[in-house]
Protein backbone atom coordinates (compact mmCIF):
# COMPACT_ATOMS: atom_id res chain seq x y z
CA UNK A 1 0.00 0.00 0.00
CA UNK A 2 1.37 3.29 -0.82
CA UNK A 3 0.65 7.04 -0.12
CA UNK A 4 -1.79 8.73 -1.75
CA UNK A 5 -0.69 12.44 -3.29
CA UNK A 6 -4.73 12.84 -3.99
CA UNK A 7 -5.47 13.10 0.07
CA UNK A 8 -2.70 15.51 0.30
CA UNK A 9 -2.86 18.78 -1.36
CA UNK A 10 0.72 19.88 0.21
CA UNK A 11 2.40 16.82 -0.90
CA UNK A 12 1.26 17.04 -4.61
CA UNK A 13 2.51 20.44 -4.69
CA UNK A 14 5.87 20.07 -3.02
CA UNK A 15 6.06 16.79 -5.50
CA UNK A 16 5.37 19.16 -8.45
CA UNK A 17 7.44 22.15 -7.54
CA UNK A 18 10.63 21.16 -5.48
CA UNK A 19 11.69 25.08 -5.42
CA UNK A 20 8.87 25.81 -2.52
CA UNK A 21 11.39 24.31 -0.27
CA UNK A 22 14.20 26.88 -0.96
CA UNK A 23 11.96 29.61 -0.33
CA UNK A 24 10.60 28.05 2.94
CA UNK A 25 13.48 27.30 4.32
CA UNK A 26 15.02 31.17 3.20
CA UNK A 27 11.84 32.98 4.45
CA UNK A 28 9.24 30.48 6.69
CA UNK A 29 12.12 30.01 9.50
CA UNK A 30 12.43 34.19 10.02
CA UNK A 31 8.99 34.25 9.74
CA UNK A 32 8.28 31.98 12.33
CA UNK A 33 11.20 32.82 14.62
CA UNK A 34 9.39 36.68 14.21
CA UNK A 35 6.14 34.94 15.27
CA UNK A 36 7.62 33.19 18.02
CA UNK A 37 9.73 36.18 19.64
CA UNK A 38 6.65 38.43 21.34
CA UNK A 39 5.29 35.12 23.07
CA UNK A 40 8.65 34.04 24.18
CA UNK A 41 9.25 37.89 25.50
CA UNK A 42 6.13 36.86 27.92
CA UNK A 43 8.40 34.04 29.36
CA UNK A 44 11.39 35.55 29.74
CA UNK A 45 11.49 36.16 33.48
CA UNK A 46 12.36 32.61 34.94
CA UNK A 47 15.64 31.16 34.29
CA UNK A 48 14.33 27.42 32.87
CA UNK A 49 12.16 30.10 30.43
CA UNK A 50 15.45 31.64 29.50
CA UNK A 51 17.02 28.14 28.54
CA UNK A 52 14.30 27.24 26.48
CA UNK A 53 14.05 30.05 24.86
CA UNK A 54 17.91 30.51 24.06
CA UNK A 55 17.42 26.49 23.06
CA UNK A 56 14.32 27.51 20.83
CA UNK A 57 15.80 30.69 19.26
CA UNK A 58 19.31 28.96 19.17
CA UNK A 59 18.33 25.66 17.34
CA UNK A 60 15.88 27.72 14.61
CA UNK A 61 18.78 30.37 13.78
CA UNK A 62 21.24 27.58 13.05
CA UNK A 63 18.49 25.28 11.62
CA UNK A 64 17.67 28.52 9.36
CA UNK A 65 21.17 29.11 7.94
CA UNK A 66 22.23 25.46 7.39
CA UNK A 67 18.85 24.05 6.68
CA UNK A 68 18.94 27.15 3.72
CA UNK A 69 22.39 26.34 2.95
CA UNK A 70 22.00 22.45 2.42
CA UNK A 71 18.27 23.24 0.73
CA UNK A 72 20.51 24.85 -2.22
CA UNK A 73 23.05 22.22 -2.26
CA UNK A 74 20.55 19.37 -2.85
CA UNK A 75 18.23 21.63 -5.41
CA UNK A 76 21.12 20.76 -8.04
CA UNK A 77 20.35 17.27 -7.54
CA UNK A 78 16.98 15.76 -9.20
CA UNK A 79 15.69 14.97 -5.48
CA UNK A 80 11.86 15.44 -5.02
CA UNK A 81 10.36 18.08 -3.12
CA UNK A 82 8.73 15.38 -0.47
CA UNK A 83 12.65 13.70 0.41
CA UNK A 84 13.83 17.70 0.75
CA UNK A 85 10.70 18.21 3.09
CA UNK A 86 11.81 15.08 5.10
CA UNK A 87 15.50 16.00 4.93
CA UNK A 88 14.75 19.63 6.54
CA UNK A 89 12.56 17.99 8.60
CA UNK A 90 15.42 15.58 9.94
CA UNK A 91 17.56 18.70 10.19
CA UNK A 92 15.93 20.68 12.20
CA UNK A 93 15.34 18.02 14.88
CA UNK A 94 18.37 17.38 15.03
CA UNK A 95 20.18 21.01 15.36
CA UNK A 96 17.09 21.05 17.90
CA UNK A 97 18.84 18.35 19.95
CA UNK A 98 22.16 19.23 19.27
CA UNK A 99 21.38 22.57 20.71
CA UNK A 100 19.42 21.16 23.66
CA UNK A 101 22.14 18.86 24.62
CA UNK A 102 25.36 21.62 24.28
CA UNK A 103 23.33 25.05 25.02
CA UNK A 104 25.39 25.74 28.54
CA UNK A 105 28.68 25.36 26.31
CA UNK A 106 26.77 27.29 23.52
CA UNK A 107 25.91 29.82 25.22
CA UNK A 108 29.64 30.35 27.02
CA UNK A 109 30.80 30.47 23.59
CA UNK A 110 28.40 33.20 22.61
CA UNK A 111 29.21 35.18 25.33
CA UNK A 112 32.83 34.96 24.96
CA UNK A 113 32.43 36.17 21.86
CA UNK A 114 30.50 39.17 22.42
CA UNK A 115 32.49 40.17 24.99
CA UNK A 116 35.74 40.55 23.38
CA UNK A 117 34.17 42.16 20.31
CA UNK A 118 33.18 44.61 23.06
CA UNK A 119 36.54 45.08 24.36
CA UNK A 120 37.75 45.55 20.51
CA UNK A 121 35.66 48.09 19.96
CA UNK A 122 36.44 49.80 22.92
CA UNK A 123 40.02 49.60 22.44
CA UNK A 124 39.68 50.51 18.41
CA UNK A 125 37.87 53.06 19.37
């Protein structure tokens, strides 16, 4: 028994038209991270809300550059529009986890790196 594209409007057109999923993953990650960002504001005051948030916010900026960047790799290859949906998919889930698991080193790493661009600037300037 197989799937049937006829039950699924969103299937038949990412089966048709491959090229949706470039320009999802370019603009529907910003637009949902700009969706997102006055609910998580809300949350913001408790430090397990901070976590997630930095773990939501992290995981869908680096899911948004490299899911974009791999969507444009695999458009030169004949691969349907479904497999790229799965792929990103896949991808996201697992810079989710990724991000989950290593946020506390993530996050000292961000930090670090804001603060001596800081201190450059200060010293530059």
């Amino acid at each position: 028994m197989e799937l049937s594209f006829e039950y699924f409007g969103f299937l038949k057109i990412l089966d048709e038209t491959p090229e949706i999923m470039i320009f999802a993953t370019a603009f529907g990650t910003p637009i949902l991270m700009l969706i997102i960002s006055p609910i998580a504001k809300l949350y913001r005051s408790s430090p397990v809300k901070e976590t997630i948030n930095m773990i939501l916010f992290g995981s869908l900026t680096i899911g948004w550059i490299g899911g974009f960047v791999l969507m444009i790799i695999l458009s030169f290859g004949d691969i349907s529009g479904i497999k790229l949906f799965l792929i990103w998919i896949l991808w996201i889930i697992t810079v989710f986890f990724f991000v989950g698991a290593n946020n506390k080193t993530l996050l000292k790493l961000y930090n670090s790196e804001i603060k001596e661009r800081i201190n450059k600037d200060k010293d530059s300037g």
